[in-house]
N, C-alpha and C. Protein backbone atom coordinates (compact mmCIF):
# COMPACT_ATOMS: atom_id res chain seq x y z
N UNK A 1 58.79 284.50 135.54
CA UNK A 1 58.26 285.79 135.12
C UNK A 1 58.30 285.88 133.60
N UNK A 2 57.72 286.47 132.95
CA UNK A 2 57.41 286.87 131.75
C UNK A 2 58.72 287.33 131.11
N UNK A 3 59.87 287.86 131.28
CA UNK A 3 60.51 288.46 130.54
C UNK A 3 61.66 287.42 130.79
N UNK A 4 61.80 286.81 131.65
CA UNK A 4 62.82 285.73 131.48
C UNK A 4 62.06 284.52 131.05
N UNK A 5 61.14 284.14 130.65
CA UNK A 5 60.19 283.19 129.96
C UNK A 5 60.88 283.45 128.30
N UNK A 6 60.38 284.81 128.44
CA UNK A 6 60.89 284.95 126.54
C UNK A 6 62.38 284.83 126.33
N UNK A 7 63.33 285.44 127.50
CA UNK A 7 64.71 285.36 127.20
C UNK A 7 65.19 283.48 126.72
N UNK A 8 64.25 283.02 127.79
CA UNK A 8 64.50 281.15 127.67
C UNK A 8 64.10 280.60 126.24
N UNK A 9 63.19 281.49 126.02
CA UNK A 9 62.34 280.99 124.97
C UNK A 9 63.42 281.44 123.38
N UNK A 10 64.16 282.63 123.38
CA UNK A 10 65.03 283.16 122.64
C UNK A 10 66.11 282.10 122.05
N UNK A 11 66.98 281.43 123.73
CA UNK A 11 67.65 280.47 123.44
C UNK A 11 67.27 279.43 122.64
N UNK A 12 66.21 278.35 122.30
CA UNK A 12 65.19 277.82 121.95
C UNK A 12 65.27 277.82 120.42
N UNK A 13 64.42 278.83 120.68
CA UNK A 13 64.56 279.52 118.81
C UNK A 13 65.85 280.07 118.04
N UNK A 14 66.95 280.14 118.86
CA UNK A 14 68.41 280.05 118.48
C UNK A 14 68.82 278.58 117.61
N UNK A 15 68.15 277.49 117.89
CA UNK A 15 68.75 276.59 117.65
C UNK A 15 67.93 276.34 116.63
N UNK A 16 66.98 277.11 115.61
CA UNK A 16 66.30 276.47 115.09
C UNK A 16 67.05 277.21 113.10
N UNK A 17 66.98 275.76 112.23
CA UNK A 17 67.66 276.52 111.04
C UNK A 17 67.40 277.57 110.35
N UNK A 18 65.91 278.45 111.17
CA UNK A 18 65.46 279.18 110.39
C UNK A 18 64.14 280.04 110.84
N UNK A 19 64.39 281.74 110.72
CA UNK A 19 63.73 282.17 111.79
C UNK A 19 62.31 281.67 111.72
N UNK A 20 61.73 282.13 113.53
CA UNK A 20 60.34 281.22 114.01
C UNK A 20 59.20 282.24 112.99
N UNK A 21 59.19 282.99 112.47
CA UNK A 21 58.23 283.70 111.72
C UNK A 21 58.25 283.16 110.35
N UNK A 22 59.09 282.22 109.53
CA UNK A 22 59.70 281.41 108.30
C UNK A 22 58.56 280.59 108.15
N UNK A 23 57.56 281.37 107.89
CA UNK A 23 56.44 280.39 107.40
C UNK A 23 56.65 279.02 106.10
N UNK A 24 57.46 279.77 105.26
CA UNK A 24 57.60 278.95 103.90
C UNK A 24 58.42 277.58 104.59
N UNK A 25 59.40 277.82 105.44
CA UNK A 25 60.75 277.35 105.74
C UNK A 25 60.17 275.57 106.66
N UNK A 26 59.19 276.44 107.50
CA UNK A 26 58.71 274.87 108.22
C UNK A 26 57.96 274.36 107.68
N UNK A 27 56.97 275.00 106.69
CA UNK A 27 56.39 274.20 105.69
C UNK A 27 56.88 273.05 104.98
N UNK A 28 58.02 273.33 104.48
CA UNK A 28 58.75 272.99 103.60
C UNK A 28 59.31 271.65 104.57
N UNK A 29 59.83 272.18 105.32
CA UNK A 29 60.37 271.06 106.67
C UNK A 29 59.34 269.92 106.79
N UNK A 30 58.00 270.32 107.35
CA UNK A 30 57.38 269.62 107.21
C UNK A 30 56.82 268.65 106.12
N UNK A 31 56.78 269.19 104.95
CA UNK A 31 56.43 268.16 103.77
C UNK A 31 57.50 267.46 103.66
N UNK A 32 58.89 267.63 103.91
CA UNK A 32 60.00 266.51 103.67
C UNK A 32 59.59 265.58 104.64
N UNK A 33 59.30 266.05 105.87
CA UNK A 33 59.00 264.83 106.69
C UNK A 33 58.35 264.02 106.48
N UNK A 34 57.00 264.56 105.93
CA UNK A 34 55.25 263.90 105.73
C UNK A 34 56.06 262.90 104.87
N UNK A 35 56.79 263.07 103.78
CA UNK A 35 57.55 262.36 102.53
C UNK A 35 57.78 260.70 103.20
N UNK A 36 59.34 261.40 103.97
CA UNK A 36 60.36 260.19 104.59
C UNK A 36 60.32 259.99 105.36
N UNK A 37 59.87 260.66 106.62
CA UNK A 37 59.53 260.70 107.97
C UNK A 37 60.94 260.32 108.59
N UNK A 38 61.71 261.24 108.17
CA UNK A 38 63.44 261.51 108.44
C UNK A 38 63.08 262.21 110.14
N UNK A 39 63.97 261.75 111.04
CA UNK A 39 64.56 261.73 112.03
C UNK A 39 65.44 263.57 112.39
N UNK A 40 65.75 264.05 111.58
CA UNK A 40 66.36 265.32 111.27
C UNK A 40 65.08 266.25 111.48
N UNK A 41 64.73 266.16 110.24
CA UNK A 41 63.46 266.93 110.15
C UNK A 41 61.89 267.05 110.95
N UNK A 42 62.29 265.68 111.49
CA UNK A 42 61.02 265.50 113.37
C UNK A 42 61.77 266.49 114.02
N UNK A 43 62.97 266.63 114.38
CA UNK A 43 63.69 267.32 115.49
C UNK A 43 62.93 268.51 115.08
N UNK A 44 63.48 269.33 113.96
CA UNK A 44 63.16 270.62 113.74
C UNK A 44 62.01 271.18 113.61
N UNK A 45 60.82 269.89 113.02
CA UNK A 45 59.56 270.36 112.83
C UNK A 45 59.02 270.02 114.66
N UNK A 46 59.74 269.59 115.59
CA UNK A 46 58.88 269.53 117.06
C UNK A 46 59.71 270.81 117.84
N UNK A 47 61.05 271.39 117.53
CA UNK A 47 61.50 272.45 118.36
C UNK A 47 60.54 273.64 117.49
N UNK A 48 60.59 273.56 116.48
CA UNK A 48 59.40 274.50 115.79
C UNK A 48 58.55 274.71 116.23
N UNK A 49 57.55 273.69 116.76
CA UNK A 49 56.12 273.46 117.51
C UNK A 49 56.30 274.14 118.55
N UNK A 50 57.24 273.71 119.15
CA UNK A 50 56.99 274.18 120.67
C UNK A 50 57.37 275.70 121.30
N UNK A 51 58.05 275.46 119.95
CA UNK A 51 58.89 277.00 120.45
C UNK A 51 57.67 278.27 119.90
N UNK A 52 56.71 278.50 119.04
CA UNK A 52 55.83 278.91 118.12
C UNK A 52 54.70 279.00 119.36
N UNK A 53 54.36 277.50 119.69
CA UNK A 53 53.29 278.04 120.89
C UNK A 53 53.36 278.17 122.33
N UNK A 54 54.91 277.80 122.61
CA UNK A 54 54.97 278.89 123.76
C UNK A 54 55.14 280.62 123.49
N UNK A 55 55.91 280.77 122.54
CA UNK A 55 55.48 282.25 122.29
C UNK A 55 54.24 282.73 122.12
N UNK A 56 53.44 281.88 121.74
CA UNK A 56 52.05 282.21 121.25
C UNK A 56 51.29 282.38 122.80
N UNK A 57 51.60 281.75 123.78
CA UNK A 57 51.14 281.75 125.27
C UNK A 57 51.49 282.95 125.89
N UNK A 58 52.75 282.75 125.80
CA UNK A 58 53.56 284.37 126.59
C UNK A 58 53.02 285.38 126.25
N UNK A 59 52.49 285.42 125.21
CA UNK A 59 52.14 286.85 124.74
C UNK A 59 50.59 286.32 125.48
N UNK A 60 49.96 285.82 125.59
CA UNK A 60 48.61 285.68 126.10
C UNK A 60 48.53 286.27 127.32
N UNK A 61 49.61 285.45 128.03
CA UNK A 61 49.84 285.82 129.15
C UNK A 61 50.12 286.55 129.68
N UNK A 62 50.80 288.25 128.96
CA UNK A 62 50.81 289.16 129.23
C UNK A 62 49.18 290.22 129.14
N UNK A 63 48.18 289.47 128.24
CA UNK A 63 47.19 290.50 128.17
C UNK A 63 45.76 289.55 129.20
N UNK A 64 46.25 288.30 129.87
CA UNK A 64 45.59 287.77 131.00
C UNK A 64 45.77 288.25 132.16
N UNK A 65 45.51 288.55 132.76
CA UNK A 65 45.93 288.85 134.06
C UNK A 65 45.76 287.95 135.93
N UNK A 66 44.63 286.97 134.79
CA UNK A 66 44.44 286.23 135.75
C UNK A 66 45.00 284.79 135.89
N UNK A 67 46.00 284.90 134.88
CA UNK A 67 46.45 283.80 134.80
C UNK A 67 47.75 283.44 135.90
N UNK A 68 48.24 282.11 136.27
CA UNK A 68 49.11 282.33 137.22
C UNK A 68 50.40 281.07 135.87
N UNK A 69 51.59 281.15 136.64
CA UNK A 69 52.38 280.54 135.50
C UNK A 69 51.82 278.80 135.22
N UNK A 70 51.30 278.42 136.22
CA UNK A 70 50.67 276.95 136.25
C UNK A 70 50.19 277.10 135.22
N UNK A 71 48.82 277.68 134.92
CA UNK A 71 47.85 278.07 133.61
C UNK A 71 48.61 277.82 132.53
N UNK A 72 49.79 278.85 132.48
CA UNK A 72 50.70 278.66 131.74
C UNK A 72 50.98 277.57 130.83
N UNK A 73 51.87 276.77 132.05
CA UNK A 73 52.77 275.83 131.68
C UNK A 73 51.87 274.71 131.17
N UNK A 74 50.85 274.62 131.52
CA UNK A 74 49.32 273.89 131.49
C UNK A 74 49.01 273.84 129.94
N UNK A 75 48.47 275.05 129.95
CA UNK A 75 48.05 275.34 128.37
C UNK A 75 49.00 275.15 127.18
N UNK A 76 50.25 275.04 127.34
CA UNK A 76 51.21 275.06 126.48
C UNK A 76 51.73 273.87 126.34
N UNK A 77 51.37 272.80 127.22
CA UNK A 77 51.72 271.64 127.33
C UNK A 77 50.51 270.96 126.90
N UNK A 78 49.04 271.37 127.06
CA UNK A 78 48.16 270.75 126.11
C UNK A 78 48.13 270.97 124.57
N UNK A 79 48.72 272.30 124.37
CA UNK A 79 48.37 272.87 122.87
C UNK A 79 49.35 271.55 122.09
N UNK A 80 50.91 271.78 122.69
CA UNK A 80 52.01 271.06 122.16
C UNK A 80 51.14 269.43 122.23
N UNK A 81 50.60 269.07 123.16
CA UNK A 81 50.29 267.61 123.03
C UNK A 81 49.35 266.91 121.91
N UNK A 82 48.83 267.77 121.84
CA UNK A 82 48.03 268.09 120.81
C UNK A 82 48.28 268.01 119.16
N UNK A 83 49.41 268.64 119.08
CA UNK A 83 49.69 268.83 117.08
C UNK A 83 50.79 267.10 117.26
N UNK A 84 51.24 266.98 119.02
CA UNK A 84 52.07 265.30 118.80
C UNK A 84 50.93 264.39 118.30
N UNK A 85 49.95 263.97 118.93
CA UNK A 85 48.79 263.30 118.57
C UNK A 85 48.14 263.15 117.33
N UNK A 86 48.35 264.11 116.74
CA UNK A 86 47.71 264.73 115.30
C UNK A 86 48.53 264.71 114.32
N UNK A 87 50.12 264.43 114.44
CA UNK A 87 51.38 264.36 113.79
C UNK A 87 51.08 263.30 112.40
N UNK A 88 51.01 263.89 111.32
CA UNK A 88 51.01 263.04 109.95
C UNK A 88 49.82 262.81 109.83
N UNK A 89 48.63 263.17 110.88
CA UNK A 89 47.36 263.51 109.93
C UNK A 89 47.02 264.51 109.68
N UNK A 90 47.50 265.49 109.00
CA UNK A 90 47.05 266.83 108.89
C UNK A 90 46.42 266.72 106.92
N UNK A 91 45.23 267.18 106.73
CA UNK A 91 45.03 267.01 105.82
C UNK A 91 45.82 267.81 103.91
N UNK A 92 46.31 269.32 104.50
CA UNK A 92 46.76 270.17 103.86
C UNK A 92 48.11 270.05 104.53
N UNK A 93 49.20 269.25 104.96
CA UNK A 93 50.65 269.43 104.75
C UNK A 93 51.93 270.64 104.38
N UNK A 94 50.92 270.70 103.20
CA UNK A 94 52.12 271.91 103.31
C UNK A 94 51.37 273.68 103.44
N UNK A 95 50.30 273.65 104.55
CA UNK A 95 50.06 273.93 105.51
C UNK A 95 49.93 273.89 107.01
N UNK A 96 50.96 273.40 107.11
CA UNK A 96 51.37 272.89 108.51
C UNK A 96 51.37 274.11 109.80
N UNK A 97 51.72 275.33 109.37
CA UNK A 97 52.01 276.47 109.96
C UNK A 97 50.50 276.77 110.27
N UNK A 98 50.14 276.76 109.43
CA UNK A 98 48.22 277.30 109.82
C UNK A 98 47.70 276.61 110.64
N UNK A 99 47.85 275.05 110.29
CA UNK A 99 47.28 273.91 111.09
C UNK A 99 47.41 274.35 112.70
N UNK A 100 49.27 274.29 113.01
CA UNK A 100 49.66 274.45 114.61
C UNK A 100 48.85 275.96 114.97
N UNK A 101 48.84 277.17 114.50
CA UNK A 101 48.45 278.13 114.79
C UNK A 101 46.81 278.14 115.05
N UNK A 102 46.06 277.48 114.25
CA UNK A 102 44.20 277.24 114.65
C UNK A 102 44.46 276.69 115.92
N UNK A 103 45.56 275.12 115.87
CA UNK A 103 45.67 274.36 117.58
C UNK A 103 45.53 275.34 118.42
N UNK A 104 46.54 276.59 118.35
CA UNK A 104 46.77 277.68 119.49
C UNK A 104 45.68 278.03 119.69
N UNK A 105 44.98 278.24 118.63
CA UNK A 105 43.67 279.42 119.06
C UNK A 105 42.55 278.89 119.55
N UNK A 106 42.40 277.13 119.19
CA UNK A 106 41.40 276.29 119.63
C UNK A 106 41.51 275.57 121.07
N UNK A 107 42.65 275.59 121.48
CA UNK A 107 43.12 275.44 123.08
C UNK A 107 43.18 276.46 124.14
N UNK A 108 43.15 277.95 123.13
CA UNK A 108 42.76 278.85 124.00
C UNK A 108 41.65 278.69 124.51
N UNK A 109 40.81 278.87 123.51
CA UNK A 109 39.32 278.98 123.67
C UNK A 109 38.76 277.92 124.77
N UNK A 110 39.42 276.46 124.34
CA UNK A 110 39.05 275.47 125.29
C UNK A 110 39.36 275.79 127.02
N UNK A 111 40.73 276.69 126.90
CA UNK A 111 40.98 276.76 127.99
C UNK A 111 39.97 277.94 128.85
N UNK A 112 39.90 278.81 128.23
CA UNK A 112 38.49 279.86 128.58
C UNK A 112 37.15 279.10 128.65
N UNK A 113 37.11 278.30 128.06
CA UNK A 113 36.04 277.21 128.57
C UNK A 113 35.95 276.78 129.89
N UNK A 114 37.36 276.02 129.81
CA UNK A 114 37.33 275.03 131.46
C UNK A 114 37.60 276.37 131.97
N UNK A 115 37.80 277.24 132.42
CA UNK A 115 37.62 277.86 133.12
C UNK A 115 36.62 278.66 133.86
N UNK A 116 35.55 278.44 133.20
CA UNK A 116 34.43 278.77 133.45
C UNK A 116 33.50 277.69 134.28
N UNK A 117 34.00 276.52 133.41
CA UNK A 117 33.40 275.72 133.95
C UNK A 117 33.99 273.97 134.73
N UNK A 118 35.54 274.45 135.00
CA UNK A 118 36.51 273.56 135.60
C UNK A 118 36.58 272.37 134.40
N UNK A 119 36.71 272.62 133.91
CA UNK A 119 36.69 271.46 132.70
C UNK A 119 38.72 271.06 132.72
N UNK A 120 38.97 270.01 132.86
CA UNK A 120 40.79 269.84 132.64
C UNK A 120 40.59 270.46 131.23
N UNK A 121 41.38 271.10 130.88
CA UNK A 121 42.12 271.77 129.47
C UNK A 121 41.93 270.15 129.06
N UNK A 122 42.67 268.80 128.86
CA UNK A 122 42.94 268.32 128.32
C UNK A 122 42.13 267.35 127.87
N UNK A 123 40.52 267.46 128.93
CA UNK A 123 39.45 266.46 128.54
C UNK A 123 38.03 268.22 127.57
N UNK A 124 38.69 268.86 127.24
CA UNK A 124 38.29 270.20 126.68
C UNK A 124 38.16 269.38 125.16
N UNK A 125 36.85 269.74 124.74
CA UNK A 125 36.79 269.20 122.88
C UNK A 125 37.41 269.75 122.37
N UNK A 126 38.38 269.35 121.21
CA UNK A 126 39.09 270.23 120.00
C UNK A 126 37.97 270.60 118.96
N UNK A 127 37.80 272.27 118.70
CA UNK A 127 36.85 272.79 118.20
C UNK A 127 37.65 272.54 116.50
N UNK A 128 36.51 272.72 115.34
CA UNK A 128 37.37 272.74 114.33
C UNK A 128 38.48 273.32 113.59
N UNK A 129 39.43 272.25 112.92
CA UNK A 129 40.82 273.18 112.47
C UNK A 129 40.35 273.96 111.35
N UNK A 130 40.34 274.85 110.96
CA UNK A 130 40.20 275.60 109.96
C UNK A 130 41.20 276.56 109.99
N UNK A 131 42.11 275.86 108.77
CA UNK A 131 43.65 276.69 108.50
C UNK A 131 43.48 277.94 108.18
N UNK A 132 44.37 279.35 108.71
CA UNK A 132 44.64 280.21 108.34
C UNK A 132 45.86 280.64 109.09
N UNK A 133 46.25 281.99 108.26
CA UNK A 133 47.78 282.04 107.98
C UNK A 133 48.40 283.03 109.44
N UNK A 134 49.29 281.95 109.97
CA UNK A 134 49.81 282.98 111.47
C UNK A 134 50.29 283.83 111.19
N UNK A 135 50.52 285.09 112.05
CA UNK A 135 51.29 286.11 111.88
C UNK A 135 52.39 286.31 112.79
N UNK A 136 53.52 287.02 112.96
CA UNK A 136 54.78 287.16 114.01
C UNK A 136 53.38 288.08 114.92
N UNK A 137 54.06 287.07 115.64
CA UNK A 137 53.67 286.95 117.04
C UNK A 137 52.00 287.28 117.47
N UNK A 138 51.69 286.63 116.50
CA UNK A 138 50.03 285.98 116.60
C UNK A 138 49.16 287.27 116.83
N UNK A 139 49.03 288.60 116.25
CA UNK A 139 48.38 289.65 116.39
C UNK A 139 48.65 290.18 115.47
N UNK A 140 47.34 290.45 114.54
CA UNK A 140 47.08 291.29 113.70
C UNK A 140 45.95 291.97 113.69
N UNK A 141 45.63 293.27 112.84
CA UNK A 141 44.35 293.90 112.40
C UNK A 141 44.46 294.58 113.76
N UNK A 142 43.42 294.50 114.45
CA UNK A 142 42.62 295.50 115.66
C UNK A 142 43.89 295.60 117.10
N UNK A 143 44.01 293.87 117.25
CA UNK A 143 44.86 293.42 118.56
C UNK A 143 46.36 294.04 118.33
N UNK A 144 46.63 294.25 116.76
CA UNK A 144 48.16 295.07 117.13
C UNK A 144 47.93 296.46 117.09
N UNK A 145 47.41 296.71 116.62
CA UNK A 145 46.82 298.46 117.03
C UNK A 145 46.78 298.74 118.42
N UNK A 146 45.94 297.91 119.45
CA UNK A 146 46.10 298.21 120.57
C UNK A 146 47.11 298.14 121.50
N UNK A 147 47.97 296.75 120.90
CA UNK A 147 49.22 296.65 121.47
C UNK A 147 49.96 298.23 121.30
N UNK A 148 50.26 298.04 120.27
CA UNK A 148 51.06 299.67 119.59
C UNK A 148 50.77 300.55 120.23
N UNK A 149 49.47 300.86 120.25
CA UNK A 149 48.89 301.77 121.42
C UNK A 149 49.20 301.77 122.85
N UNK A 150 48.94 300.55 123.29
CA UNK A 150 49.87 300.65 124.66
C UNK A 150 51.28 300.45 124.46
N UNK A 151 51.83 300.09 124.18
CA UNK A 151 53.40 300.23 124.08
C UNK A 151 53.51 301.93 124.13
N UNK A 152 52.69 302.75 122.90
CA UNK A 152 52.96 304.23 123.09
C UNK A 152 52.99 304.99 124.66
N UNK A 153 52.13 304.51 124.77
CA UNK A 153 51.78 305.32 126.25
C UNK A 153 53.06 304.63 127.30
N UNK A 154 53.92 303.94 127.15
CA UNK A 154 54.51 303.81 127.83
C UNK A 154 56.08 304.87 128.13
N UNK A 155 56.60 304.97 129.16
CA UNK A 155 57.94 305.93 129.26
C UNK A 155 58.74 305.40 128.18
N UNK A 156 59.64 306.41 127.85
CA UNK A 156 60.46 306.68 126.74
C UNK A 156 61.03 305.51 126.92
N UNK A 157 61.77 305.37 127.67
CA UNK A 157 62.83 304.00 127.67
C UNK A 157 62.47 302.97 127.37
N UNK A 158 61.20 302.25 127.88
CA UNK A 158 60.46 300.96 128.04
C UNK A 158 59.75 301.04 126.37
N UNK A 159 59.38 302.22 125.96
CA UNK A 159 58.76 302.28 125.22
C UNK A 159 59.41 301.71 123.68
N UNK A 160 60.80 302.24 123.73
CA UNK A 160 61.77 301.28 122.79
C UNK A 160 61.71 300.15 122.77
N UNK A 161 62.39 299.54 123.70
CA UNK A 161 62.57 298.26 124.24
C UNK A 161 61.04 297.09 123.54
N UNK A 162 60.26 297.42 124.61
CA UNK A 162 59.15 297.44 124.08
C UNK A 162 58.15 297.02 122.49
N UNK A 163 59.06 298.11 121.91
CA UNK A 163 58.53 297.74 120.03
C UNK A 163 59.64 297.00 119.67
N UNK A 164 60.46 297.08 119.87
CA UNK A 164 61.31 296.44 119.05
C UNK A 164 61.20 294.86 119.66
N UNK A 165 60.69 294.16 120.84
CA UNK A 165 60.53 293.14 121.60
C UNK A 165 59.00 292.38 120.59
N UNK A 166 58.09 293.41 120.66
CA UNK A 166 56.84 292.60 121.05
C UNK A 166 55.99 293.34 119.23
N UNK A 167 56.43 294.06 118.46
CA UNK A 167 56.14 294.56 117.25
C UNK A 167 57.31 294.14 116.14
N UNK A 168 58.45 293.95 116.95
CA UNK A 168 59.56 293.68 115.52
C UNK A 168 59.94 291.84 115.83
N UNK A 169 59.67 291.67 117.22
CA UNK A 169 59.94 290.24 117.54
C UNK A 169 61.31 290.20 117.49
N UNK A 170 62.79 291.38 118.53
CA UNK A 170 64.11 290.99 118.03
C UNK A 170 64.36 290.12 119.59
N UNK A 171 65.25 289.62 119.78
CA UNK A 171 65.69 288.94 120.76
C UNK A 171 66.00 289.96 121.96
N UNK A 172 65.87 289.51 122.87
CA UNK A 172 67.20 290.14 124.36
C UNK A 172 68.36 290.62 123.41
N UNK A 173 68.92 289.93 123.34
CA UNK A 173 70.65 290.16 122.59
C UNK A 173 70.48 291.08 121.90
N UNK A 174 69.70 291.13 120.75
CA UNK A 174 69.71 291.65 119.66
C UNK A 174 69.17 293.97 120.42
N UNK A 175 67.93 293.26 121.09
CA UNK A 175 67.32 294.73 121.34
C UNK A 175 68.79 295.66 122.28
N UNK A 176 68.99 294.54 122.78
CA UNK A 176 70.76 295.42 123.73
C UNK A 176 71.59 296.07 122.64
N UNK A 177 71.93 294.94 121.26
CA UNK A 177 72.86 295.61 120.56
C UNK A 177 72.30 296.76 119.82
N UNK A 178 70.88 296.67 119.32
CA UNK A 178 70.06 297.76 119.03
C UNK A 178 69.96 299.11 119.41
N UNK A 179 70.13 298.65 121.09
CA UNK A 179 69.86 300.08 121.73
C UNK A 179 71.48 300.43 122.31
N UNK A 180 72.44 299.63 122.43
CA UNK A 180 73.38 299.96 123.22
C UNK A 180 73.49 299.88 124.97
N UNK A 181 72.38 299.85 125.27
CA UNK A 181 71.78 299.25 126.31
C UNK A 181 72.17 298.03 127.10
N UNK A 182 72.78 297.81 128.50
CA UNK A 182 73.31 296.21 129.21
C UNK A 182 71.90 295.43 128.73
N UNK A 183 72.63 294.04 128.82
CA UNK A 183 71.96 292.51 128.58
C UNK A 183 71.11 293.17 129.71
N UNK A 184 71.44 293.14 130.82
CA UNK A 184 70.50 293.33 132.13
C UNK A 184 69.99 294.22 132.33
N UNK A 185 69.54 295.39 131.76
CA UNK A 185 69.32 296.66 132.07
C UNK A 185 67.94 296.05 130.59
N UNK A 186 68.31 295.90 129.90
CA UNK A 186 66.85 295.20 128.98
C UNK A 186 66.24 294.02 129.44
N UNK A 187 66.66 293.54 130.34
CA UNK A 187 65.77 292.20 131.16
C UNK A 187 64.79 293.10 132.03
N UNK A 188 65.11 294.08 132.51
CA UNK A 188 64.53 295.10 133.68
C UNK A 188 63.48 295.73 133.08
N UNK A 189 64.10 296.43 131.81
CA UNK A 189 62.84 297.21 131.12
C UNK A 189 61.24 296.64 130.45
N UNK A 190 62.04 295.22 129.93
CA UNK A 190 60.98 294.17 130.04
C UNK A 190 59.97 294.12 130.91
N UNK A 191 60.59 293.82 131.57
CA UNK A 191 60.32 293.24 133.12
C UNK A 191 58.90 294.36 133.46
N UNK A 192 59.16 295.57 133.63
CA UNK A 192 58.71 296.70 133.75
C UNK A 192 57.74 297.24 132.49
N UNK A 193 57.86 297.07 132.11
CA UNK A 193 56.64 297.17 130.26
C UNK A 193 55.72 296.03 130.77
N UNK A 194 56.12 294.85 130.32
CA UNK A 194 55.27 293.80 130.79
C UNK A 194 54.29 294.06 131.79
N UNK A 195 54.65 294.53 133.49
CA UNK A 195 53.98 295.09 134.24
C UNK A 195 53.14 295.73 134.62
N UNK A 196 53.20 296.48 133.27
CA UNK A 196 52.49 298.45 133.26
C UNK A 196 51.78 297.90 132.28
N UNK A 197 51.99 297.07 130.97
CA UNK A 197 50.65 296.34 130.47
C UNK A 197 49.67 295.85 130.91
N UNK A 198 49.98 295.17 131.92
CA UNK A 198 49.32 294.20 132.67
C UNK A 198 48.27 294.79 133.58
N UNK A 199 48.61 295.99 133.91
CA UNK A 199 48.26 296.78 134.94
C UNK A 199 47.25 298.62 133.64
N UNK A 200 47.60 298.10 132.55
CA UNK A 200 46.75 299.48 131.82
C UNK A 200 45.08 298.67 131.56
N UNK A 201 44.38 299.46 132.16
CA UNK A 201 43.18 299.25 131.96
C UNK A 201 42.70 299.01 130.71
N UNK A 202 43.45 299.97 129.79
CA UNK A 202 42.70 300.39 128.62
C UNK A 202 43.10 299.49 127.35
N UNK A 203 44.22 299.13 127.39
CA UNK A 203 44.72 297.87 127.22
C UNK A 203 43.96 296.57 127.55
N UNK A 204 43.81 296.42 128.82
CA UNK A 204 43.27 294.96 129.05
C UNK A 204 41.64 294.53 128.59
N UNK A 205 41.28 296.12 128.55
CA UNK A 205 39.93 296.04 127.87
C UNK A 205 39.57 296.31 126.32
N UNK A 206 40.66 297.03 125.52
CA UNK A 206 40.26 296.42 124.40
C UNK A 206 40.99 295.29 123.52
N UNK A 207 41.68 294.24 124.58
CA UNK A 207 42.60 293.40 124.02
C UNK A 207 41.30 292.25 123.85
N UNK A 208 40.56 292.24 124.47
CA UNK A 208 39.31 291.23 123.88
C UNK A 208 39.01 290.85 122.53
């Protein structure tokens, strides 16, 4: 389910030297690598990767509805296979952050492709990279307005939970100590936001 996806995903990005929104930080990671191609800095620049576009999915996956977790695990395992393959040819380096973030958006698209027309995600053409700059948690301009918007309309309780999850990007842990709120009693509210997104019309139609 969706809200224990992100809790897994939390752990993940725990281990990483530096938060997943640290645009400068993996940049930087990454050009040491491109340099020496140090063993340290692969680790951190591939838990980086992966951890960046499975969040980048989860959140998809809350404004899909037709997606089932296969799709999921599918798409996130092509996107990731993808920047491995492509590893040390990236032409702009210390744009690395932009680079993985176009991958996301160009494997979406592919994947809305094969879907239309059964195409494997992974025999799907890579459309062109053309770098630009990600944002926490991959929505800006129009798409976080509407988020915001539905988050509003949601009950008081969920409705916290909620912004501070999917607008401030804080952890499980963190939104509990935030609100005072049980570890488990914010897995629930999740749980339940997620749901009522999924399920708002008005939402799912202007998240296009």
């Amino acid at each position: 389910m969706p809200y224990s996806s992100f809790e897994s995903l939390d752990e993940l990005v725990a281990a990483l030297p530096f938060h997943l929104d640290d645009i400068s930080a993996i940049n930087a990671t990454y050009l040491r690598w491109y340099a020496s191609r140090g063993a340290h800095e692969r680790e951190v620049i591939q838990l980086w990767t992966y951890c960046y576009i499975r969040r980048y999915f989860l959140v998809k996956f809350i404004q899909e509805t037709s997606w089932s977790v296969a799709d999921m695990d599918a798409i996130i395992e092509a996107a990731f296979r993808k920047t491995e393959e492509r590893e040390g040819q990236i032409r702009e380096p210390s744009r690395y952050a932009n680079w993985v973030s176009v991958v996301c958006k160009n494997t979406f698209r592919n994947y809305l492709r094969s879907k239309r027309h059964q195409i494997p995600i992974e025999h799907a053409p890579l459309l062109s990279l053309v770098a630009e700059t990600p944002a926490a948690y991959n929505e800006t301009g129009k798409k976080q307005e509407v988020l915001a918007c539905a988050i509003d309309r949601l009950p008081p309780h969920l409705h916290a939970c909620m912004q501070l999850r999917f607008l401030s990007g804080l952890s499980y842990r963190e939104i509990a100590q935030r609100t005072g709120r049980p570890l488990p009693t914010i897995r629930a509210y999740i749980y339940k936001a997620v749901k009522r997104l999924r399920e708002d019309a008005e939402f799912l139609r202007n998240i296009e």
